[in-house]
C-alpha atoms as a PDB file:
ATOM      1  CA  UNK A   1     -34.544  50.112 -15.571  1.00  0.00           C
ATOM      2  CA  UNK A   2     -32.032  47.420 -15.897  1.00  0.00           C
ATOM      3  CA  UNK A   3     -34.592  44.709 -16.783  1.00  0.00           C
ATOM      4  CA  UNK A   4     -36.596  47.204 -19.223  1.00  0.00           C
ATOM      5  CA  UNK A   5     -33.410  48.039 -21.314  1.00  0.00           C
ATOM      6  CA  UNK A   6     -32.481  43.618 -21.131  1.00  0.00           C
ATOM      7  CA  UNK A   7     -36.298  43.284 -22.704  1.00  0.00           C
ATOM      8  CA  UNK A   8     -35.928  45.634 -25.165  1.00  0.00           C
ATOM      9  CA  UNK A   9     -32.467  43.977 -26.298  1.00  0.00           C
ATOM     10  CA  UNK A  10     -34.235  40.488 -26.386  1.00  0.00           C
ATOM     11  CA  UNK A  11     -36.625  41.989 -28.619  1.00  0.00           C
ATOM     12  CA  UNK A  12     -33.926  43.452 -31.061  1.00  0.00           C
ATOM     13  CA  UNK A  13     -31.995  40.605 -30.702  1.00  0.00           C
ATOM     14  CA  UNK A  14     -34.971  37.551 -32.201  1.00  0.00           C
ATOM     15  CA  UNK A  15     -36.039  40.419 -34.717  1.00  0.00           C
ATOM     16  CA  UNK A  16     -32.577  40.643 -36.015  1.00  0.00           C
ATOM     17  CA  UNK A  17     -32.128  37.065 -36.268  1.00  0.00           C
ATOM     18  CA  UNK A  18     -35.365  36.817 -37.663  1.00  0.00           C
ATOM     19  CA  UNK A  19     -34.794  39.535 -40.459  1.00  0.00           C
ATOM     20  CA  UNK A  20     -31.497  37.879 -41.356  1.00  0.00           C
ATOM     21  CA  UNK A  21     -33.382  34.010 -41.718  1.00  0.00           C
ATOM     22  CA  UNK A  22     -31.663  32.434 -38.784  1.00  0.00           C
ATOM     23  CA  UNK A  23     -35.096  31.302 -36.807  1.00  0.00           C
ATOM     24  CA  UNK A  24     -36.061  28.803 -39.606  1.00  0.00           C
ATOM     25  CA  UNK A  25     -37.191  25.527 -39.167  1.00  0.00           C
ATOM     26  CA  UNK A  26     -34.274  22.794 -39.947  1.00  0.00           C
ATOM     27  CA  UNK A  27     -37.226  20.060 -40.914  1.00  0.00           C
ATOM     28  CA  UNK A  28     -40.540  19.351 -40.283  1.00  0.00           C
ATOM     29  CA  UNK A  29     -42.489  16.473 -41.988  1.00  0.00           C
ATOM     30  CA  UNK A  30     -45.337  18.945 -43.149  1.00  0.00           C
ATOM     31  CA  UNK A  31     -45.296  22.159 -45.527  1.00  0.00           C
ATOM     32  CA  UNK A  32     -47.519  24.370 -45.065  1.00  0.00           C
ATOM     33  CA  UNK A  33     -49.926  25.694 -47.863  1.00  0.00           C
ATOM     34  CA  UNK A  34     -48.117  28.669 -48.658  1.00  0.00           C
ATOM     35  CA  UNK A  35     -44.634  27.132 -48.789  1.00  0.00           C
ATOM     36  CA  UNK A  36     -46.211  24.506 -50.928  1.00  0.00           C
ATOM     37  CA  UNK A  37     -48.040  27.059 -53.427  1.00  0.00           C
ATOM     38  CA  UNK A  38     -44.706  29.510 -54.285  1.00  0.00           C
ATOM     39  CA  UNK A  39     -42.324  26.034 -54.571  1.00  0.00           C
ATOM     40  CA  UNK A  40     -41.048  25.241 -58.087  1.00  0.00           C
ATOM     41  CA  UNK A  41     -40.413  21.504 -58.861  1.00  0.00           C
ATOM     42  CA  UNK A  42     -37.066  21.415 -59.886  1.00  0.00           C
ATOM     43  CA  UNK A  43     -33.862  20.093 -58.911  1.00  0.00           C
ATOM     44  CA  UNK A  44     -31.525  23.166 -59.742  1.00  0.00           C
ATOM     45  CA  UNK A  45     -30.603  26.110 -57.592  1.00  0.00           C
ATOM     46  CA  UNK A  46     -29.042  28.798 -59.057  1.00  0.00           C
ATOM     47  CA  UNK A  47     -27.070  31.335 -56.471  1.00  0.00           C
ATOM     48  CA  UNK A  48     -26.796  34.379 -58.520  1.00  0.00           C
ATOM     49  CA  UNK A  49     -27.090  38.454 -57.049  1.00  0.00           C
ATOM     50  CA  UNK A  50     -26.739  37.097 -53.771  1.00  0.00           C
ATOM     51  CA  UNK A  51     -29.965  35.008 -53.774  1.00  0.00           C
ATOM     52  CA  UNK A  52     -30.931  31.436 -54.260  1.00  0.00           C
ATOM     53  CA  UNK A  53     -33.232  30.886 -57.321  1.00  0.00           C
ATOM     54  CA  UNK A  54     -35.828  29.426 -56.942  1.00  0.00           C
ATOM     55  CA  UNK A  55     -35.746  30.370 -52.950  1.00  0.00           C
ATOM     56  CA  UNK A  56     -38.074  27.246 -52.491  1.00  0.00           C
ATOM     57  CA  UNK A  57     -38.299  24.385 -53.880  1.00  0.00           C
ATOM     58  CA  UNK A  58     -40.001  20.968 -54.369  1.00  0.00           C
ATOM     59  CA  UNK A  59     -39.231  17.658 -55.005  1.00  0.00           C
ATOM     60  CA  UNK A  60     -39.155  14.081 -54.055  1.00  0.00           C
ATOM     61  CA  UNK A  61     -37.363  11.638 -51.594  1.00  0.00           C
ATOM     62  CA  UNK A  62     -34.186  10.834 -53.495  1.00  0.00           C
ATOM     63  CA  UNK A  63     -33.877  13.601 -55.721  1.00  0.00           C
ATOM     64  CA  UNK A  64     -30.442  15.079 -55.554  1.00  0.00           C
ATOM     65  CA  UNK A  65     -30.637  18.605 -56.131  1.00  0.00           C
ATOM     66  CA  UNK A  66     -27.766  21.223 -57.323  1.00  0.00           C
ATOM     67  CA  UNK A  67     -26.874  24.408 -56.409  1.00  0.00           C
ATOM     68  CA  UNK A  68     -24.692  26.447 -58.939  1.00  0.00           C
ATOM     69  CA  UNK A  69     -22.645  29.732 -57.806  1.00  0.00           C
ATOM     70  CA  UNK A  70     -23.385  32.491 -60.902  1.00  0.00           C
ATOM     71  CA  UNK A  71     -21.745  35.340 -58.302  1.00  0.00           C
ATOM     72  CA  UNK A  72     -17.967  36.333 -58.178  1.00  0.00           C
ATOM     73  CA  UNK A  73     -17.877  35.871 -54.461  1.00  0.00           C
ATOM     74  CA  UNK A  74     -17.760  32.270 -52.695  1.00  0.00           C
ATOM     75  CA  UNK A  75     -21.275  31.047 -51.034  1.00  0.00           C
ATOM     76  CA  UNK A  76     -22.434  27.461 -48.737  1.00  0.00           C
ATOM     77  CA  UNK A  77     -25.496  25.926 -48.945  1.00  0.00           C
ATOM     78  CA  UNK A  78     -26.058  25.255 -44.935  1.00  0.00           C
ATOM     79  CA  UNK A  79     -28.637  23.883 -42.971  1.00  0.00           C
ATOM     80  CA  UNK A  80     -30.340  25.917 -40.357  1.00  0.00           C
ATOM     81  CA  UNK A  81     -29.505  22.921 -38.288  1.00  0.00           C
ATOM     82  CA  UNK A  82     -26.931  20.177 -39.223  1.00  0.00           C
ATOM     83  CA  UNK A  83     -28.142  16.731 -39.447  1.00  0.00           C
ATOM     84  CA  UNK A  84     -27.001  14.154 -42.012  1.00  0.00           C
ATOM     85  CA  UNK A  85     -30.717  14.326 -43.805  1.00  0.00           C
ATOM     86  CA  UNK A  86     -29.858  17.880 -44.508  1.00  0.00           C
ATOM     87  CA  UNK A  87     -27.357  19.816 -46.858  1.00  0.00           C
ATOM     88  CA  UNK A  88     -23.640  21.169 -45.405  1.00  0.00           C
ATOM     89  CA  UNK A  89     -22.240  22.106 -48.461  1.00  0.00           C
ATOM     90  CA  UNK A  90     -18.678  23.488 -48.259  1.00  0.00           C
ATOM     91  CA  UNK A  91     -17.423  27.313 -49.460  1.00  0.00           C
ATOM     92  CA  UNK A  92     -18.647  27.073 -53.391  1.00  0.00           C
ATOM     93  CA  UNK A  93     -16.547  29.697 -56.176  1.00  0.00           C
ATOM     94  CA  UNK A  94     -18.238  31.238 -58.911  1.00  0.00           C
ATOM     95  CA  UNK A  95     -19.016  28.467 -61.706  1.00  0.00           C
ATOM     96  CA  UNK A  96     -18.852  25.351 -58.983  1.00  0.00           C
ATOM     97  CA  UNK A  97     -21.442  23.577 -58.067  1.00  0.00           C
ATOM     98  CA  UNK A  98     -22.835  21.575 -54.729  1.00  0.00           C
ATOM     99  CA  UNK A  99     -25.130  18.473 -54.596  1.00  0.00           C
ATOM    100  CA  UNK A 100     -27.075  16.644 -52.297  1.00  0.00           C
ATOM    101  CA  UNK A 101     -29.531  13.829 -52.380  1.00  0.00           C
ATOM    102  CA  UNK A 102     -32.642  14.489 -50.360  1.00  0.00           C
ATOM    103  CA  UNK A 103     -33.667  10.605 -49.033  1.00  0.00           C
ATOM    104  CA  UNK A 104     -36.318  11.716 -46.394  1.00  0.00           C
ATOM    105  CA  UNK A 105     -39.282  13.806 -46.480  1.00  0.00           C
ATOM    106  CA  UNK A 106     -39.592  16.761 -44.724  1.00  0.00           C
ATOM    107  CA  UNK A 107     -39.332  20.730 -45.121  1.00  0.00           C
ATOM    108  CA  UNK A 108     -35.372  21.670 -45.322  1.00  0.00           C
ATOM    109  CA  UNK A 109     -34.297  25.090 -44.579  1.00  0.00           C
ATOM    110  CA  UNK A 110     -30.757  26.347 -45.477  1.00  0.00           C
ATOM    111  CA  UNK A 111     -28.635  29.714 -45.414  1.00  0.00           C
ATOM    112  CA  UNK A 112     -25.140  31.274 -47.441  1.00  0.00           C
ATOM    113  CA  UNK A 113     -22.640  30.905 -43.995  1.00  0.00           C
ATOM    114  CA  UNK A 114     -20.953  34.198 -44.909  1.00  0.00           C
ATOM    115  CA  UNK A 115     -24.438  35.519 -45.968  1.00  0.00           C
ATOM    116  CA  UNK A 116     -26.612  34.775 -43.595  1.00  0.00           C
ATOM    117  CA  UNK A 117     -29.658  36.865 -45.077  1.00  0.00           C
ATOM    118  CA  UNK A 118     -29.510  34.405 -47.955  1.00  0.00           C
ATOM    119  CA  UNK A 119     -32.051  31.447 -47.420  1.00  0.00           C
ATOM    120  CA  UNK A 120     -33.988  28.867 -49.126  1.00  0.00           C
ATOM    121  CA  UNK A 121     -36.569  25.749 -48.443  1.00  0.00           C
ATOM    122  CA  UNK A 122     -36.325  22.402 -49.564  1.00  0.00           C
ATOM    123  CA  UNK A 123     -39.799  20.897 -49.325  1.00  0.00           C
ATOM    124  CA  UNK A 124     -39.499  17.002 -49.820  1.00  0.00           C
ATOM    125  CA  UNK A 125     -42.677  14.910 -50.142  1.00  0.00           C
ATOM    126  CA  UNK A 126     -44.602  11.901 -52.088  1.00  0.00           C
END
């Protein structure tokens, strides 16, 4: 009974985190075709209604790309896992604004820190 009821909260547990966009890839040298068709070349991210708009996006190595708060309440632009090829934007206010340069190619996924059901991709390639 014991190991039924552990199972069953393993299961809630990755569905959860999956849900909320925590079991992302960090960054992987290949997008795949569907990340590839809904990504918008541009190198502007607007956070506004608790979103990031355009959720994916596209561009090329060395293209700095900024995100701009529109919402009264502070957000982060954080990689699903740190690494210096990948954003870790601090606590942004409503008006403020984080950049980052992109230098290698690769597929980028972030998060909000204090709103962890907020993601986005960052697809960089030639």
């Amino acid at each position: 009974m014991l190991k039924r009821v552990l199972i069953i909260g393993a299961i809630v547990l990755v569905a959860g985190l999956a849900g909320f966009g925590l079991l992302h890839r960090s960054s992987t040298p290949v997008a795949t075709a569907q990340e590839l068709a809904s990504a918008v070349s541009t190198n502007q991210v607007k956070i506004a209604d608790y979103m990031f708009v355009p959720m994916t996006v596209k561009v090329k190595p060395g293209t700095t790309v900024t995100w701009t708060n529109m919402d009264m309440v502070h957000h982060s632009v954080t990689a699903d896992t740190i690494s210096p090829n990948a954003p870790n934007g601090p606590l942004i206010g409503k008006g403020q604004t984080y950049s980052f340069t992109f230098k290698k190619a690769g597929v980028y996924t972030f998060h909000c820190q204090p709103h962890p059901f907020m993601h986005g991709t960052i697809i960089v390639t030639n």
